[in-house]
Every structure is written in C-alpha cells, then in structure tokens.
Protein backbone atom coordinates (compact mmCIF):
# COMPACT_ATOMS: atom_id res chain seq x y z
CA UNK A 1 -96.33 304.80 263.89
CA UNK A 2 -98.46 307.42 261.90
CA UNK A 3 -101.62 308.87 263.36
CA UNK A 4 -104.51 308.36 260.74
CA UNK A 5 -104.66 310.42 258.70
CA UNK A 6 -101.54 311.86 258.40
CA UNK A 7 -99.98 311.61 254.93
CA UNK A 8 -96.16 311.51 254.42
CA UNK A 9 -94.83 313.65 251.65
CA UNK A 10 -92.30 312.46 249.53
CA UNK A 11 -89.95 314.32 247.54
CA UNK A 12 -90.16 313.19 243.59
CA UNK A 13 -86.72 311.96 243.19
CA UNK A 14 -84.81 314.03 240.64
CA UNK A 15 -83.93 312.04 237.18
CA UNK A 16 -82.22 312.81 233.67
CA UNK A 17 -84.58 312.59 230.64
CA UNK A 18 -82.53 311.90 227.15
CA UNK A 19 -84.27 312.22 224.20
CA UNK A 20 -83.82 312.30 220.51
CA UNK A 21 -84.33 315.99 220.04
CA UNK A 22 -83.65 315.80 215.59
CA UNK A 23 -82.68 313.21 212.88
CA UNK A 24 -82.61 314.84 209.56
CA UNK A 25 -80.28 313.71 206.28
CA UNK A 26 -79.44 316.25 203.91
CA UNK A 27 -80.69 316.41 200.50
CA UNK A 28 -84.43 315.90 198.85
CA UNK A 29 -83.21 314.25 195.61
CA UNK A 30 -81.19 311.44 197.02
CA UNK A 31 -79.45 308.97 194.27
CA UNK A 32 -77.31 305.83 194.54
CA UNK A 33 -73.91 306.72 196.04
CA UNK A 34 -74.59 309.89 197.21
CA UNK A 35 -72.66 310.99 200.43
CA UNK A 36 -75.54 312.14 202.86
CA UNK A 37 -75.09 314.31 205.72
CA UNK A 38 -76.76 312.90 208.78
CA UNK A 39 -77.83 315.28 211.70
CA UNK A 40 -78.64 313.53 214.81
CA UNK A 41 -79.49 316.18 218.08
CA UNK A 42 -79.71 314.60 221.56
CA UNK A 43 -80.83 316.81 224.39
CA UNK A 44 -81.39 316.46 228.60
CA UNK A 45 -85.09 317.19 228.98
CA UNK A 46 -84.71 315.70 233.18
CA UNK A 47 -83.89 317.62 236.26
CA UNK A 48 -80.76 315.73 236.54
CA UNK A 49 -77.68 315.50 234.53
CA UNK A 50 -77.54 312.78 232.25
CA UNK A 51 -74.57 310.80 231.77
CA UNK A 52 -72.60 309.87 228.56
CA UNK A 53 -74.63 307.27 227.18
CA UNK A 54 -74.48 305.58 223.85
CA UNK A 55 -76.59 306.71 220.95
CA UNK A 56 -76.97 303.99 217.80
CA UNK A 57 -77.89 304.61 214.38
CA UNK A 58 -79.98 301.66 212.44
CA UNK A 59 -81.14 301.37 208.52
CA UNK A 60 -83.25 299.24 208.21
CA UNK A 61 -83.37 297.59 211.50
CA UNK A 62 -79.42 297.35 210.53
CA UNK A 63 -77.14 299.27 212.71
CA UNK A 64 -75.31 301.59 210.98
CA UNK A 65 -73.11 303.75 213.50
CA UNK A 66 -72.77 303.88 217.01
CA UNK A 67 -71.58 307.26 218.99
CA UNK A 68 -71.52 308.47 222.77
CA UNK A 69 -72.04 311.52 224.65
CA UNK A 70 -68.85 313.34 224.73
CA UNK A 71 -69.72 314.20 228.29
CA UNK A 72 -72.78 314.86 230.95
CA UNK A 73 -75.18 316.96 229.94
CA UNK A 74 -76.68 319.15 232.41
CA UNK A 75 -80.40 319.53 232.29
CA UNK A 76 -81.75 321.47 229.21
CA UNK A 77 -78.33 321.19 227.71
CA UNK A 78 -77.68 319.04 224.14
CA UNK A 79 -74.97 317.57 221.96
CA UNK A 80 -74.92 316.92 218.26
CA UNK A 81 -73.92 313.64 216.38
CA UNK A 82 -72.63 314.40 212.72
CA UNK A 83 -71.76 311.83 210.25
CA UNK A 84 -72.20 310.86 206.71
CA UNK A 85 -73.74 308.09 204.51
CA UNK A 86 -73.22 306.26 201.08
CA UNK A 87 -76.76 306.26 200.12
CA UNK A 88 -78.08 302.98 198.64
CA UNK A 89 -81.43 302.74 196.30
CA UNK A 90 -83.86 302.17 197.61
CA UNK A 91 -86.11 302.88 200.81
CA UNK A 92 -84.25 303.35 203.52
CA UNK A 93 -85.69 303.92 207.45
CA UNK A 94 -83.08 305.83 209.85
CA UNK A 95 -84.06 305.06 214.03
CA UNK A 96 -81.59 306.92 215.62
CA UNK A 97 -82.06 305.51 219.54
CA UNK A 98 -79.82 307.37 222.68
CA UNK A 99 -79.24 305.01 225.83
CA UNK A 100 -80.26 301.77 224.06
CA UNK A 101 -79.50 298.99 227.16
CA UNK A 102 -81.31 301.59 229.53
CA UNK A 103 -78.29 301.62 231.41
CA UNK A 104 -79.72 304.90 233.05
CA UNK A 105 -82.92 305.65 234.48
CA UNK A 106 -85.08 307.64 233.46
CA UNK A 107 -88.02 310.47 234.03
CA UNK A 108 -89.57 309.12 230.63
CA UNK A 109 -88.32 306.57 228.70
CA UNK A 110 -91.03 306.77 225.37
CA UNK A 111 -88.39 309.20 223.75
CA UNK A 112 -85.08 307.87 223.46
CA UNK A 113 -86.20 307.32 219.79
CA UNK A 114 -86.94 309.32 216.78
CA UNK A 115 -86.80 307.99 212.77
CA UNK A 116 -87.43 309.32 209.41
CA UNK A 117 -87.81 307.68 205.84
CA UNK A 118 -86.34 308.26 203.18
CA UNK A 119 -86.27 307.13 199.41
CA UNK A 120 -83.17 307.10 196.63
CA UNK A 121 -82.90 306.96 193.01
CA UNK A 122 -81.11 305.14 190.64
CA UNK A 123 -76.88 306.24 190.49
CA UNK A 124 -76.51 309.64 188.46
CA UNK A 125 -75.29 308.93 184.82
CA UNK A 126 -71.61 309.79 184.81
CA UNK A 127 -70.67 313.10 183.24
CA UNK A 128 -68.34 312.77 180.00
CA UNK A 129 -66.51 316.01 180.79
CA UNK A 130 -63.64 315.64 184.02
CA UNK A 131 -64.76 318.05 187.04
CA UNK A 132 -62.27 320.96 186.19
CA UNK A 133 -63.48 320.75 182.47
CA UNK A 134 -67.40 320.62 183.57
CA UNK A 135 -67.07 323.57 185.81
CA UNK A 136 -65.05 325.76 183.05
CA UNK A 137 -67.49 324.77 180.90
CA UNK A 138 -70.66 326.02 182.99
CA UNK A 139 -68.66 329.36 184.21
CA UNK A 140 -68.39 330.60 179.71
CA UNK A 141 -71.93 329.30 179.20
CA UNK A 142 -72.98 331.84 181.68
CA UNK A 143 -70.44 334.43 180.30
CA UNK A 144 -72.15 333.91 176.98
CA UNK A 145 -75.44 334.37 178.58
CA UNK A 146 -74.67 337.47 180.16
CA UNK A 147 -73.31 339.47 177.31
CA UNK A 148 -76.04 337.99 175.54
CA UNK A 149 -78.46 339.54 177.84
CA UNK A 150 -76.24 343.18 177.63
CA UNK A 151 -76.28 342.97 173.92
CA UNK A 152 -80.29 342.43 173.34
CA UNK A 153 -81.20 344.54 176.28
CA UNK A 154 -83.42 347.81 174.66
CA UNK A 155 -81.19 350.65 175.60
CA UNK A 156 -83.24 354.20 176.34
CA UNK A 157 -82.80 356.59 173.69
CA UNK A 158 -80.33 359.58 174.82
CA UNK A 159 -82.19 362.53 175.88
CA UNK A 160 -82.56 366.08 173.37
CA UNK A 161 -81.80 369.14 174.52
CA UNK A 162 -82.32 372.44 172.30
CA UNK A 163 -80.41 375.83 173.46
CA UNK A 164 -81.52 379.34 171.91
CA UNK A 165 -78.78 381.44 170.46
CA UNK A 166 -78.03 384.33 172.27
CA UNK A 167 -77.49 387.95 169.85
CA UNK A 168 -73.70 388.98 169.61
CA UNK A 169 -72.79 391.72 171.87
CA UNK A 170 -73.59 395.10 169.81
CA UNK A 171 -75.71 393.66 167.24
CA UNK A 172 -78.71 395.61 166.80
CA UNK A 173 -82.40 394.32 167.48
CA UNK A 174 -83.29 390.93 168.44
CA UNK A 175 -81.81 387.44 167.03
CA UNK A 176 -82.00 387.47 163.42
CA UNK A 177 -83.68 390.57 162.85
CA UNK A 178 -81.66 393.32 161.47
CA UNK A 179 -82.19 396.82 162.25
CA UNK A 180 -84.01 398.62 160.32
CA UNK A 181 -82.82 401.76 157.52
CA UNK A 182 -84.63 405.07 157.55
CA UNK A 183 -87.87 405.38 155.88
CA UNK A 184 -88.35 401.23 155.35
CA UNK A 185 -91.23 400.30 156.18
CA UNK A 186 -93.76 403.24 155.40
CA UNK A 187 -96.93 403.10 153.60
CA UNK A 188 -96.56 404.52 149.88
CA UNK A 189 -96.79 408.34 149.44
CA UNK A 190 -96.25 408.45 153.07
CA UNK A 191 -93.16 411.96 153.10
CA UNK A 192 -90.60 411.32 154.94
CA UNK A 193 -89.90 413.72 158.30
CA UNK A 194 -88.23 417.21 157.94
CA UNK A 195 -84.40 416.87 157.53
CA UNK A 196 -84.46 413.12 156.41
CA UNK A 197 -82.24 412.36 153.84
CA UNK A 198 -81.49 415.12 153.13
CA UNK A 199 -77.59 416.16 151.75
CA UNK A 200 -75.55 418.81 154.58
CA UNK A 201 -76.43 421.92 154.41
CA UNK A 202 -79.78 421.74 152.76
CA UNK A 203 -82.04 423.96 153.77
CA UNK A 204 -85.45 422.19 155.47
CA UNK A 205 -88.51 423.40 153.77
C-alpha cells in the first residue's frame, strides 16, 4: 500500500510512429495516358522500430497499389515506394496510407496518411512523324538555327594598324627629305662662301 501522497512514476512506454513523410507524381502538364512517376516516402518518427507494415495506394477512394516495408525501420530511419501510373482524364485524388489495419501500435496514429490532387488533360494528338524521324527532324531544325544565328551575327570590324617607314641605312637626312646641294636654299644675291664652287686650283679672292 502507498503512503498518501506518494506518486508512482511510470516510464512512457517506448512506441514506433509511421508516417507518410511525401506523395508527389511527376509532371505539371499531365494528359491522358501519360506514364506518371509516383514518389511515395514513409519514415519512423517513434522511439521504437517499426515493423514492415503495408502501405496502400488509392485513386479515388479506389486502391490502386499495395507495397510493404522491405524491412524494420529503426527510429528516424525511412524507405521509399516507387511506381508508375497510366494517367486517366480527369481529376484524380492519390491517399497514400502506411499500416492501414493498425496492425501496430502506435505513438500517433493522425499521420499514417498524406494525399495530393491532381488534374489531366485530354490524350496528346499523335505525332505524324515516327520517333526516330521526329527527333532527326528537331536535331537539323536546330542546326539550321544555329548557323543561322553565326551567319547574321554583326562581326567587329578587324582592327588598323599604321607603321612609319624607317630611312634606309646611309640615306641622308630624315624620311623623304633629300639632302640638300651647296648653295640651295639662300636668299638672292646672297655670295656664296670663299672656295665654293670653285674649279681646283683657283685661287680664292
């Protein structure tokens, strides 16, 4: 018997949490008969390991797929669920739910499900060219644009560069200027200097 009083302390009992962690589909313009990736994460949020449990895919309120763990999951740890859809026009609702039957208990039980909405378009018109063709087709059509682009492309104007001639070795003066003769260049009447011009052997005044 307890004395009053006294309070008994119990240790919280240690439980696995799974939880839908992701659900995405790939692709924002869905159309009929598209093959969608679907991305479903599951993760151990408890403080015990979670055994494989069953995870279930609806559209709709349809189940679509159905998948288990591969193994336990420790706490924190996670697992991924890929797999693919033929989409269908329309509006479409994906629930993807992890331990459906609550086989296992729990620490919280409010997220063992996660959804998203999505919407698809008519079925894309069928191209007239085969897949090979269509592809060769887009791979010139860019050739053609790029030489296009090279072709019309303003190219810079090439650069001009001017040298200055350099005299030839034992030319007299400076670059086209020839030397000048004896007595060019005076003012008129101006005599010339003793012993200019004169023959050999003439006596200088």
């Amino acid at each position: 018997m307890l004395a009053a009083g006294l309070v008994l302390a119990v240790p919280a009992l240690a439980l696995p949490d799974a939880a839908i962690a992701r659900i995405d589909a790939a692709g924002n313009d869905l159309h009929e008969g598209d093959q969608v990736p679907i991305t479903v994460e599951i993760v151990n949020r408890g403080d015990s390991p979670l055994p494989p449990v069953p995870v279930v895919l609806n559209l709709n309120e349809k189940q679509y797929a159905e998948w288990k763990l591969p193994s336990t999951l420790a706490p924190g740890a996670g697992a991924t669920w890929s797999l693919t859809w033929p989409a269908v026009r329309g509006s479409v609702v994906m629930l993807a739910t992890v331990d459906p039957l609550n086989d296992v208990i729990e620490s919280d039980e409010s997220n063992n499900s996660s959804f998203i909405s999505l919407g698809v378009g008519e079925a894309r018109p069928p191209s007239p060219w085969p897949p090979a063709l269509a592809g060769l087709g887009a791979f010139l059509l860019g050739l053609l644009i790029a030489v296009l682009f090279q072709r019309l492309r303003p190219r810079p104007r090439p650069e001009q560069r001017y040298a200055l001639r350099r005299p030839a070795r034992g030319a007299a003066g400076s670059a086209g200027v020839s030397p000048a003769t004896p007595g060019e260049g005076r003012p008129p009447g101006e005599g010339r200097p003793p012993g200019e011009g004169r023959p050999p052997g003439e006596p200088q005044p």
